[in-house]
Structures are given as C-alpha cells and as structure tokens.
Protein backbone atom coordinates (compact mmCIF):
# COMPACT_ATOMS: atom_id res chain seq x y z
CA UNK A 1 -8.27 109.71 262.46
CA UNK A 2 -6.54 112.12 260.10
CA UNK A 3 -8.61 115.35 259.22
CA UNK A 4 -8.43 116.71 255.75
CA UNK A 5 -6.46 119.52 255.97
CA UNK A 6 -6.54 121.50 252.63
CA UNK A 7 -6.61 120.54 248.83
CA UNK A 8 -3.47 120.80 246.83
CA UNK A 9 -3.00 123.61 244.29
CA UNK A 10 -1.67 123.67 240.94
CA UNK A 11 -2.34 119.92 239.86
CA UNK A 12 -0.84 119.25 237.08
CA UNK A 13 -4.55 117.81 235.45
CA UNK A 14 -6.60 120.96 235.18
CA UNK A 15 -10.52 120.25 235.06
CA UNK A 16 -13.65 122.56 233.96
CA UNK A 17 -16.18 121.41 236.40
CA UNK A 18 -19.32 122.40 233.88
CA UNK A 19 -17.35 118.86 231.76
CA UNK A 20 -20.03 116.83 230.79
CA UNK A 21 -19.97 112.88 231.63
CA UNK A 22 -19.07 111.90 227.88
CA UNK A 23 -16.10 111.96 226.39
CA UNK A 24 -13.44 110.56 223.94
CA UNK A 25 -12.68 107.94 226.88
CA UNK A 26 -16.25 107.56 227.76
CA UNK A 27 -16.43 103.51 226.01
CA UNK A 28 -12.95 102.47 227.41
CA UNK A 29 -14.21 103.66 231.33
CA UNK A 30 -17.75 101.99 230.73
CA UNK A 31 -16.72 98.41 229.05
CA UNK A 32 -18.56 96.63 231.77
CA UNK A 33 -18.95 93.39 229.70
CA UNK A 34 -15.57 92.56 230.26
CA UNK A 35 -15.05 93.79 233.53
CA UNK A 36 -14.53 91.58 236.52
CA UNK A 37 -15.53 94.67 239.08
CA UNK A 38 -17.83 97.55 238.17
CA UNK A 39 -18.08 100.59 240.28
CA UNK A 40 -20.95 102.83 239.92
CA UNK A 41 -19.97 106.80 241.01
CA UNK A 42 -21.13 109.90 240.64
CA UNK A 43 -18.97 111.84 238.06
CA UNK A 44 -18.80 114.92 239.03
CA UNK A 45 -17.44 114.28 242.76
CA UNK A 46 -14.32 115.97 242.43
CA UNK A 47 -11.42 115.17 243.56
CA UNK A 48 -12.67 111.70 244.32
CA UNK A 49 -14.03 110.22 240.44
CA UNK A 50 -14.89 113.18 238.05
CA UNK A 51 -13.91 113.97 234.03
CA UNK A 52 -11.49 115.97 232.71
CA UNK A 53 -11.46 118.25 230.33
CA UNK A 54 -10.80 115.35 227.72
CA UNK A 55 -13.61 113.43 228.94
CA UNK A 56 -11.73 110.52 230.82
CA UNK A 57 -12.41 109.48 234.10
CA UNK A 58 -9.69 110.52 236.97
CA UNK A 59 -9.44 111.62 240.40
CA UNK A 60 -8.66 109.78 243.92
CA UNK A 61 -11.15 107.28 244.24
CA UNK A 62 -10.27 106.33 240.17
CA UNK A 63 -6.59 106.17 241.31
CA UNK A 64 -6.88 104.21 244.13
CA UNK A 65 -9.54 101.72 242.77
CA UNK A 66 -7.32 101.25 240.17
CA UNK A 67 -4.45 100.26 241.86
CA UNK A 68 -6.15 97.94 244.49
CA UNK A 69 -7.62 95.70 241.56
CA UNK A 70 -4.83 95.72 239.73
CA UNK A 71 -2.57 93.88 242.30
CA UNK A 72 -4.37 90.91 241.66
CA UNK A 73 -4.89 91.58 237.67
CA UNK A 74 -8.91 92.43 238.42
CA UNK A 75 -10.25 94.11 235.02
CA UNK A 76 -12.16 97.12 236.67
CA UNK A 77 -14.97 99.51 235.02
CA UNK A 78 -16.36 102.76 235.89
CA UNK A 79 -19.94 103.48 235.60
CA UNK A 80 -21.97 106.51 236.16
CA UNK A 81 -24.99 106.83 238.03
CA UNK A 82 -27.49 108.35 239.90
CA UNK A 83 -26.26 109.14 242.93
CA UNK A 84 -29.49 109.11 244.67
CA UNK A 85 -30.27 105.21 243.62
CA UNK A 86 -26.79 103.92 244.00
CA UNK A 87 -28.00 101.62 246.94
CA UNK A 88 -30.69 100.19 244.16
CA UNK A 89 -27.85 100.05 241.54
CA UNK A 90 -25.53 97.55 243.82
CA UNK A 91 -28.33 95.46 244.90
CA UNK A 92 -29.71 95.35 240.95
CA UNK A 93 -26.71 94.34 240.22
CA UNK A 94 -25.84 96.95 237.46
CA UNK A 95 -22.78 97.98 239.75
CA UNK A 96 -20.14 95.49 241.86
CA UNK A 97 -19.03 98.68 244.52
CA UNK A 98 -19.65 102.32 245.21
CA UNK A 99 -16.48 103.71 245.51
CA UNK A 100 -16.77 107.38 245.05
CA UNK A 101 -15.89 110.15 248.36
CA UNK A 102 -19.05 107.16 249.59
CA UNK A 103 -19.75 107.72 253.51
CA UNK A 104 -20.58 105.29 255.87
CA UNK A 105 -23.35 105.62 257.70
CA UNK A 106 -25.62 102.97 260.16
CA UNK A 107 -28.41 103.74 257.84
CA UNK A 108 -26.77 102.01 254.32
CA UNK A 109 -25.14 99.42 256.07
CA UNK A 110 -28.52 98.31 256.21
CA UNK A 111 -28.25 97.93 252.67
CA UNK A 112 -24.35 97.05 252.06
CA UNK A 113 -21.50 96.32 253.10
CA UNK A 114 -18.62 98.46 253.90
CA UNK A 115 -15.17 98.51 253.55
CA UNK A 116 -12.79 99.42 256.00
CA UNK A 117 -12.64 102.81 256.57
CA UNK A 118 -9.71 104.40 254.13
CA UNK A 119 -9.99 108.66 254.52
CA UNK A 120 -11.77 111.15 256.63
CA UNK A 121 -14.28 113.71 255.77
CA UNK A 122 -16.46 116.90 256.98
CA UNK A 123 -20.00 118.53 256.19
CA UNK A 124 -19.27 122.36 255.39
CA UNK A 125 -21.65 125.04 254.85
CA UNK A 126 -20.23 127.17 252.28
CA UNK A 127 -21.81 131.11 252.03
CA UNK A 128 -21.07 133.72 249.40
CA UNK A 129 -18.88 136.19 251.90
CA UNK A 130 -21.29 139.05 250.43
CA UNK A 131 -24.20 137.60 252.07
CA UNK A 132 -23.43 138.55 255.36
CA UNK A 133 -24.15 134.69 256.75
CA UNK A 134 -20.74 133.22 258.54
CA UNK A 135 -22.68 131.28 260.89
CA UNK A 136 -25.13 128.10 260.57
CA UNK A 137 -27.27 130.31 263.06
CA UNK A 138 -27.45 132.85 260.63
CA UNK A 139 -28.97 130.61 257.84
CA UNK A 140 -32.48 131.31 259.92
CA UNK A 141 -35.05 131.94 257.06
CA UNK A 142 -32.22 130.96 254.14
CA UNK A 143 -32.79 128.86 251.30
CA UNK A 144 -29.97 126.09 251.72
CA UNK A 145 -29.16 123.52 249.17
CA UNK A 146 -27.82 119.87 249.02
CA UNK A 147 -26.74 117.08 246.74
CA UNK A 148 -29.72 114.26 247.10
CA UNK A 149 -28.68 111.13 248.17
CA UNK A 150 -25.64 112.47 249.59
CA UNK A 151 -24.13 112.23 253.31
CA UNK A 152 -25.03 116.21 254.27
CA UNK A 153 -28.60 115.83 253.80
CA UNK A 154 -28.83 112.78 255.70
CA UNK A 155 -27.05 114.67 258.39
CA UNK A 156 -29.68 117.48 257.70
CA UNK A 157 -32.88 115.30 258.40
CA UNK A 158 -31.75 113.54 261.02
CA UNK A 159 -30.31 116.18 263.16
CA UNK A 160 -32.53 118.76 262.64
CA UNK A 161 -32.03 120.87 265.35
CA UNK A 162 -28.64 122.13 263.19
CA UNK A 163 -30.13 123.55 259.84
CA UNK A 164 -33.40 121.95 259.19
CA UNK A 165 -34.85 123.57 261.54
CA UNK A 166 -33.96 126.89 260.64
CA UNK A 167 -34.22 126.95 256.90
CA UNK A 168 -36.70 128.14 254.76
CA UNK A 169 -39.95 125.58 254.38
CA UNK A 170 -37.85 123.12 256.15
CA UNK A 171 -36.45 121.59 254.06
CA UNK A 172 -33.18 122.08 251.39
CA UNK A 173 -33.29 122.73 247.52
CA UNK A 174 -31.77 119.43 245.89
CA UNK A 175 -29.69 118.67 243.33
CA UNK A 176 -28.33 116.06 241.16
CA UNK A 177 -25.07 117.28 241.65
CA UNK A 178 -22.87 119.99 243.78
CA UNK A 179 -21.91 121.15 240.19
CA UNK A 180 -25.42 122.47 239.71
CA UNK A 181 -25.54 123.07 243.31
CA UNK A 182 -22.38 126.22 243.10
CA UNK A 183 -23.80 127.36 239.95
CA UNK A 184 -27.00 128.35 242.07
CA UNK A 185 -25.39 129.21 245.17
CA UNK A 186 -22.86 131.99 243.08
CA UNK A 187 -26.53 133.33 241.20
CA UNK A 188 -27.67 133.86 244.69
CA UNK A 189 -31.11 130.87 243.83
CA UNK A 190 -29.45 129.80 247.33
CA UNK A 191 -28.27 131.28 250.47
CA UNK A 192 -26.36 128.29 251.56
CA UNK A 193 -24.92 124.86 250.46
CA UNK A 194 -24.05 122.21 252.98
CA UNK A 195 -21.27 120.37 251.21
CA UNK A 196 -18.37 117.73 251.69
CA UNK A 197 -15.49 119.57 252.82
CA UNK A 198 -12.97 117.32 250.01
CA UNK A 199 -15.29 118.76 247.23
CA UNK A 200 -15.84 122.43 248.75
CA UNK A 201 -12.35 122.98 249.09
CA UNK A 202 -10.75 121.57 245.57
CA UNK A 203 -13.42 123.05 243.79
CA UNK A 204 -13.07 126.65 245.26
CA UNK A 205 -9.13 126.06 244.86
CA UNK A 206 -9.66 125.25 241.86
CA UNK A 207 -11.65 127.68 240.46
CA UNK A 208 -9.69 130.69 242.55
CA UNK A 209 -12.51 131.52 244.37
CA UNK A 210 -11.92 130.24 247.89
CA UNK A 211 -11.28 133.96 249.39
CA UNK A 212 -15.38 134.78 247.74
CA UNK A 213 -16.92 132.39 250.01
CA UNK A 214 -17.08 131.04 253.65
CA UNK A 215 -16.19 127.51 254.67
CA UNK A 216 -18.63 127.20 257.97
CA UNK A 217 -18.05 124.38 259.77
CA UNK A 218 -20.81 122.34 261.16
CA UNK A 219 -21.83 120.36 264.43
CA UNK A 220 -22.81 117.00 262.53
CA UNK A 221 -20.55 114.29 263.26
CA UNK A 222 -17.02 113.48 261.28
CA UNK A 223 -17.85 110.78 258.04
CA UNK A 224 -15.83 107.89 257.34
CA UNK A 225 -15.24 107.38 253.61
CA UNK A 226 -15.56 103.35 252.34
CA UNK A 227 -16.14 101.66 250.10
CA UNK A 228 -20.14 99.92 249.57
CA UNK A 229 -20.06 96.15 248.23
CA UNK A 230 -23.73 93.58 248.31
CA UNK A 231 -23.22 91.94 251.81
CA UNK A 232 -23.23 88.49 250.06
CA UNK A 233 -19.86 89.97 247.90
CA UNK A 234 -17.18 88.67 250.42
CA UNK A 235 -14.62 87.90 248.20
CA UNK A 236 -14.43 91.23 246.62
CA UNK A 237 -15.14 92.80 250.49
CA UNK A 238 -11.79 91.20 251.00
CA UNK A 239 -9.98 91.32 247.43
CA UNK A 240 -10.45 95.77 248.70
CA UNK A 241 -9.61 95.73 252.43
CA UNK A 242 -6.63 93.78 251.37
CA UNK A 243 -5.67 95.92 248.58
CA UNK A 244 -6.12 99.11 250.52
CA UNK A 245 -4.23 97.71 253.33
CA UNK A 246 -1.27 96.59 250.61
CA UNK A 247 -1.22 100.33 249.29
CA UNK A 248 -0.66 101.57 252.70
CA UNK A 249 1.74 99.28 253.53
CA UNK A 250 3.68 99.83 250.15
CA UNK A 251 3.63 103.76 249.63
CA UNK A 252 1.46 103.55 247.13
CA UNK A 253 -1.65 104.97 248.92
CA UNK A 254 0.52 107.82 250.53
CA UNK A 255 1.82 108.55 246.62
CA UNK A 256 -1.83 108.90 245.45
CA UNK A 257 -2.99 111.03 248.44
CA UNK A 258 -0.26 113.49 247.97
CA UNK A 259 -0.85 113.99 244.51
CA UNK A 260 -4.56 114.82 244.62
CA UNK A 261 -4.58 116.39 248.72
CA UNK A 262 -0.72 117.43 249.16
CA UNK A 263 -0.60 114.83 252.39
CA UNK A 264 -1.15 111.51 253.12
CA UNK A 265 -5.26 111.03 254.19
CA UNK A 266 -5.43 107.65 254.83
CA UNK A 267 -7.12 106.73 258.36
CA UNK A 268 -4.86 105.82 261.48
C-alpha cells in the first residue's frame, strides 16, 4: 500500500475552511429526488468532499464519485450529514453510500458493506509547536480532541494504552467537525488533536501554518479508505469497484489524485 506522502500546494481552487455548508450550488448538489445514487458526507472533510468558497461541493472523494457514476450515466447527489449517524443514515435509507476520506474498520462492516479499498491513510496527533508536546507520551494530563464518529477516536477507545490512557478524564473533547476542532486547538481549549493525516496536512498547507504545529505520528494501525454501501446494495457494490477499477486502469484516477495530493494514492 501507498502512504500519503504530502498534500499539494498552490491548488488552483482556494477554500476558507470557516465556509459554511450552503451555498449558491447548495440545491443542484442536494437534488436527491432525481438522483439514482445519493452519498451522504461530511462537508467539511477537506480534501476529500468539502465547499468552496462559492458554496459548491468539490474535493477528491466529489471528483472521483463523480467520475465512477458517470461511466455508466448514474445521476449522483451529494448530501450532508452527521457524521456521527452516517451508519443510521445508509441503513434509513436517506443516503445510497458514504463516500467521504470513510475508513474501514471490522467494527462498521458490521453495519455495511465496503468497497474495495481505493487510498491509504494515517491517525496524526497534531500539537501547537509552542506547547512544548512533540510526543504522544507527552500528552500525559492534556486535554486532546477528536472528530465524533470518526476513525481516530475509534482508534482512541479501543487501544487505549496509546492516548486514552494518558489524557485528561480519559476521555477526548468531541467535535462535530475538525473545523471546530483547529479553531480550539490554535485558542489553546486543547492540547492535542488526533486527526487524519489527508486533512491535517492540506489544511495546515493550506492555511500556511504547517511550520506552527507538530505532525506526531501515532502507533494505531494504517486505515484503508472505502467506500460504505447497505450489504443488500450489490449492484451499486459492484457498479463502484468496477468504476474505481476502470479509473485506474484508464488514468483517470491517477489525473484526480495528482490534482488534489501531487501523486497518484491509489492502493497497490
């Protein structure tokens, strides 16, 4: 498996991450009625499905989606969520697919089913450099934060020898989003932030601010990115393994990656 390396600078669609999810392209993302496919994300997971300053919906799970469903002319809609009830969404049957920087893990394939594999990805903890913490040892006593719902503080509970363990009342500060999550951790509310490394890294790029903080890595185990479907779904399981596969095969995968990580970060 590839390891992602480092975000690209300078993309040509500048964002403001503090957007909020409406926008002049808000109706045109959201027409589920006459969508075949919905996907449900979390929209303010950059680079993988955020808005830009304009409002609309990009990034390179948007990209990608988009170009798997439209090999076989599948209308496709975007629709916001709570990240922390996604699993509920899908099964509900409000959303089609989670397709948004979505890990796989042997706890929700309980609940879905998963794609194959398509990009790698890493659980950072990210420290303000004037804090004097460039260590997950040193977050002993620290307040540490996390995005509910996500990957990192599933990781955090259930190996809890690495950080839960060692933080303040045992537990992490949560949030709805790592866009409120970086707004506390540069007040100082928190000492810590465990993290995706795709997000961490684009959004400290981004923002020129990558030489104010430290990227820690962490002992929890590498994360698959997929894509989460209702295990009955089989046909649309198969419409995305085979598009995926198609884009890889064609160059068009490779094109998206490089635009939105400099490299290609599809999985070997």
């Amino acid at each position: 498996m590839k390891k992602l390396k480092g975000i690209v600078l300078g993309l040509a669609s500048v964002f403001l991450l503090g957007a909020c999810s409406s926008g002049g392209n808000e109706q045109a993302d959201n027409d589920t009625e006459n969508a075949d496919v919905v996907i449900g994300l979390d929209d303010t997971f950059v680079p993988m499905g955020f808005r830009d300053d304009d409002g609309n919906l990009t990034g390179f799970d948007i990209e990608l989606a988009k170009a798997v469903f439209a090999l076989n002319d599948t209308e496709v809609a975007f629709q916001p969520i709570d990240w922390s009830m996604k699993e509920n969404e899908l099964n509900n049957e409000t959303i089609d697919a989670i397709w948004n920087g979505y890990t796989q893990t042997p706890e929700r394939e309980d609940e879905v089913a998963f794609s194959d594999p398509y990009m790698n990805n890493s659980q950072l903890l990210v420290t303000s450099k004037d804090s004097g913490i460039n260590s997950v040892e040193e977050m002993d006593g620290k307040i540490l934060g996390a995005q509910e719902g996500s990957s990192g503080y599933n990781s955090f509970n259930n190996d809890s020898e690495v950080l839960k363990d060692r933080v303040d009342s045992e537990d992490a500060t949560l949030y709805d989003s790592f866009n409120e999550a970086f707004i506390d951790l540069e007040s100082g509310r928190i000492d810590g932030l465990l993290i995706d490394r795709v997000y961490a890294e684009y959004y400290l790029n981004q923002n020129e601010k990558i030489d104010a903080f430290n990227l820690i890595e962490t002992p929890y185990e590498d994360e698959n990115f997929a894509v989460g479907v209702r295990p009955d779904d089989e046909e649309l399981l198969q419409e995305i393994n085979d598009g995926i596969n198609e884009l890889q095969e064609n160059g068009e995968f490779a094109e998206i990656s490089e635009k939105w990580f400099g490299e290609d970060v599809s999985m070997d």
